[in-house]
C-alpha atoms as a PDB file:
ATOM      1  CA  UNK A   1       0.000   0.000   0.000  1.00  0.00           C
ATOM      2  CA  UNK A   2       3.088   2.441   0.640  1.00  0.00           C
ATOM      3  CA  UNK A   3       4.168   2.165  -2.866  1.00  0.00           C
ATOM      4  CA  UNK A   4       1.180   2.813  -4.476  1.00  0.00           C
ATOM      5  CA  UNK A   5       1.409   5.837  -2.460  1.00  0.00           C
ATOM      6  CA  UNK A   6       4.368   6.725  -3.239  1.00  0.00           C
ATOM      7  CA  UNK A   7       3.627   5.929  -6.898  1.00  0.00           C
ATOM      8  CA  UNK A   8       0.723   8.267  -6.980  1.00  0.00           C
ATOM      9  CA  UNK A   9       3.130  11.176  -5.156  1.00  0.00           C
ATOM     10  CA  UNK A  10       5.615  10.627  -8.082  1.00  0.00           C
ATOM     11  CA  UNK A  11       2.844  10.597 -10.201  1.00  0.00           C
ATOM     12  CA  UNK A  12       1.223  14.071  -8.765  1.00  0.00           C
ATOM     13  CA  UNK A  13       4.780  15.171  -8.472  1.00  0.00           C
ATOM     14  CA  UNK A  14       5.438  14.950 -12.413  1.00  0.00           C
ATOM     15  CA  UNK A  15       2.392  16.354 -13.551  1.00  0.00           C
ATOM     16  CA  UNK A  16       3.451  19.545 -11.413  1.00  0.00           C
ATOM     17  CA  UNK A  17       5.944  19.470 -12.993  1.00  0.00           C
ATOM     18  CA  UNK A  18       5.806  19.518 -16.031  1.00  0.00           C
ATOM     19  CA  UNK A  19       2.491  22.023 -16.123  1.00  0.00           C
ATOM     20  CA  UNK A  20       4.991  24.310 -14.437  1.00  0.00           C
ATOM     21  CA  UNK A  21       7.505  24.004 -16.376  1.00  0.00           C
ATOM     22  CA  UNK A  22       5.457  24.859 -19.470  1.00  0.00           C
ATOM     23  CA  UNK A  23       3.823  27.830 -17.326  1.00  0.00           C
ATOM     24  CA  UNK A  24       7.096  29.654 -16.849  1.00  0.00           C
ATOM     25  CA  UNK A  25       8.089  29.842 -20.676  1.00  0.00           C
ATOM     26  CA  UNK A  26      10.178  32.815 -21.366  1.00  0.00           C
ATOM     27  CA  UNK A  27       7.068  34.998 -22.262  1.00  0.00           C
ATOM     28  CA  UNK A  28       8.779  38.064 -22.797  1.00  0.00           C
ATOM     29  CA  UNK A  29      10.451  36.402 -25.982  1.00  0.00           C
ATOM     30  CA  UNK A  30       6.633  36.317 -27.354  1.00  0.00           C
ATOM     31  CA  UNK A  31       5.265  39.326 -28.989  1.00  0.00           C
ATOM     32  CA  UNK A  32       1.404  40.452 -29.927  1.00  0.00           C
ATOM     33  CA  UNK A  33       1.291  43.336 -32.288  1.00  0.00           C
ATOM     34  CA  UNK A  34      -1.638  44.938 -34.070  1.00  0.00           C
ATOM     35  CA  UNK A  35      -0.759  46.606 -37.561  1.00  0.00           C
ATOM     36  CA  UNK A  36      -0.479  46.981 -41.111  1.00  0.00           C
ATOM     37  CA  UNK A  37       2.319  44.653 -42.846  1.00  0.00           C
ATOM     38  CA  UNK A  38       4.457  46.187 -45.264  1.00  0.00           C
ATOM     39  CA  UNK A  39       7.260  44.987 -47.296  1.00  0.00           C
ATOM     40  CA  UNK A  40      10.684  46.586 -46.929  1.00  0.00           C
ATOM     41  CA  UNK A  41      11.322  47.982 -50.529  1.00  0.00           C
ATOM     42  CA  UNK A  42      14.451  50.136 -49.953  1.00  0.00           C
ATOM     43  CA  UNK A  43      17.877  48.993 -48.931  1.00  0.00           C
ATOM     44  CA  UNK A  44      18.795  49.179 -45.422  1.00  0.00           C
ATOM     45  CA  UNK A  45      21.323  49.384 -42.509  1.00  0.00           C
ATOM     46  CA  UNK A  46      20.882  46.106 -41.021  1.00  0.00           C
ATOM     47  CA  UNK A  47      19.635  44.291 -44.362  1.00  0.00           C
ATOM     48  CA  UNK A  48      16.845  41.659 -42.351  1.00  0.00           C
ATOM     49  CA  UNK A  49      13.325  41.131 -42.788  1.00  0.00           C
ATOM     50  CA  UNK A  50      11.619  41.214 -45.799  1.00  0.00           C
ATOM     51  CA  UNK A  51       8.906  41.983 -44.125  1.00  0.00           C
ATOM     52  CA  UNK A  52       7.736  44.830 -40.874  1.00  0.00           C
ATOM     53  CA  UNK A  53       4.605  45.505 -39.022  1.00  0.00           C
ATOM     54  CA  UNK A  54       4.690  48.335 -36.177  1.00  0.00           C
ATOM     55  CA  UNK A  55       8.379  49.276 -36.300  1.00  0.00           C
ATOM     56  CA  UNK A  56       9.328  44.572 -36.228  1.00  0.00           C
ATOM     57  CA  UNK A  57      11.055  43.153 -38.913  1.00  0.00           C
ATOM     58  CA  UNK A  58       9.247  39.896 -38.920  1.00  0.00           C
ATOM     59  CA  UNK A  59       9.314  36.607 -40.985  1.00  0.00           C
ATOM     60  CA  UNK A  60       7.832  33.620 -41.016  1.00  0.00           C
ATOM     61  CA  UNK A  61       8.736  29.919 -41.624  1.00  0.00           C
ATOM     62  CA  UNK A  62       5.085  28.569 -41.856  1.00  0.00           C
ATOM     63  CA  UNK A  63       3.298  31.696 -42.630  1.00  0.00           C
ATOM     64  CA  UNK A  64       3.051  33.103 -46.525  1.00  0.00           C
ATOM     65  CA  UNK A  65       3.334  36.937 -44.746  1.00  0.00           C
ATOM     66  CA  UNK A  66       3.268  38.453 -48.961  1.00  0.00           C
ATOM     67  CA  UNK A  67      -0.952  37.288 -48.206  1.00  0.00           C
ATOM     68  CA  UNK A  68      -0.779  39.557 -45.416  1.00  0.00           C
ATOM     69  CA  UNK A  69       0.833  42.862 -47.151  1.00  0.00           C
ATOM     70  CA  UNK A  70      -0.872  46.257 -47.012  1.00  0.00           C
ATOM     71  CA  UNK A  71      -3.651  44.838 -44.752  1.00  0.00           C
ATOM     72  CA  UNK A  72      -4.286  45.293 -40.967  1.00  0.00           C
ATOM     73  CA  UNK A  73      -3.122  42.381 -38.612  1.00  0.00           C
ATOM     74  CA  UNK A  74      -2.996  41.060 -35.540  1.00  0.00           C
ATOM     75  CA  UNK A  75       0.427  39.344 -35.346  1.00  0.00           C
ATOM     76  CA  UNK A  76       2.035  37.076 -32.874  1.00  0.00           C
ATOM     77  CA  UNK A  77       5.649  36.063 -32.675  1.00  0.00           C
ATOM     78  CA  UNK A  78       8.906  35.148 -30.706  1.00  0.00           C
ATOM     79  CA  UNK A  79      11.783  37.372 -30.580  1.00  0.00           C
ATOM     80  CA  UNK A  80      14.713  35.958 -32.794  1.00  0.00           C
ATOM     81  CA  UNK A  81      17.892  35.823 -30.510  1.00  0.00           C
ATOM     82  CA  UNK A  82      20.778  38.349 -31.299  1.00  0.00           C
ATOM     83  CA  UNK A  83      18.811  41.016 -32.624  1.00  0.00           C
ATOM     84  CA  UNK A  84      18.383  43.837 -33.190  1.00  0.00           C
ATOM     85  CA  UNK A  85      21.877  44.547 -34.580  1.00  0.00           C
ATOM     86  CA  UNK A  86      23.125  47.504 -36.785  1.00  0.00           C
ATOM     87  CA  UNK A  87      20.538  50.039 -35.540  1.00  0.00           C
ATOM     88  CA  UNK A  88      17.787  48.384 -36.753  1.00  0.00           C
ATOM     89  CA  UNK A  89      14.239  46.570 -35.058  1.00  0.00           C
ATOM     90  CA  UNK A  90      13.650  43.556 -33.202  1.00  0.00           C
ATOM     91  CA  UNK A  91      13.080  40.394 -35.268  1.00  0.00           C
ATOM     92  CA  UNK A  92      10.033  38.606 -34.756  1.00  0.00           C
ATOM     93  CA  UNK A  93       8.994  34.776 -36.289  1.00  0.00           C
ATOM     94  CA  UNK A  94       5.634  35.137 -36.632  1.00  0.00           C
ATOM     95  CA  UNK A  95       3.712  32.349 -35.905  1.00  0.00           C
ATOM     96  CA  UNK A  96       0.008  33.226 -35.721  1.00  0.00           C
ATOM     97  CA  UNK A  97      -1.496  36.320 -37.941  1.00  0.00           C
ATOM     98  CA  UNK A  98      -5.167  36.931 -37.673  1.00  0.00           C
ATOM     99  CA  UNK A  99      -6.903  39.791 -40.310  1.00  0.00           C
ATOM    100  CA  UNK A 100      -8.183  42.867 -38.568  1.00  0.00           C
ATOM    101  CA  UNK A 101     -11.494  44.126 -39.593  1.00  0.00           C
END
């Protein structure tokens, strides 16, 4: 009867856990941001992103973002590490964009 006890502690005790664990993501490396996406047309000092909403250079891996130019967004992303460089913005991968009425 112990161990089962003590199975069902362990049990409790990895569930915690993990939940937890998954809680305390690094949240500040996601970013919401409501705007128009625009395509970067002109050469510039830190030469990333094809793509910018709101003062981000963003791109996407799973996400065809040329859909998404000159129209009002609601964007979500993580913060690519080691940037911004060269002056320029922070560089988001976007991985959910929603259409703004």
């Amino acid at each position: 009867m112990i161990a089962l006890y003590r199975n069902l502690l362990l049990l409790a005790l990895t569930l915690f856990l993990g939940v937890f664990s998954a809680c305390t993501r690094d949240e500040a490396a996601q970013v919401t941001v409501t705007g128009t996406v625009v395509k970067q047309q002109a050469l510039t000092t830190y030469q990333y992103g094809t793509y910018g909403i709101e003062g981000y250079a963003i791109k996407s891996e799973g996400i065809d973002l040329e859909q998404y130019v000159n129209k009002k967004v609601r964007a979500t992303g993580e913060k690519i590490e080691g940037y911004p460089v060269d002056g320029g913005p922070q560089y988001l991968e976007i991985t959910r964009i929603k259409l703004k009425e």
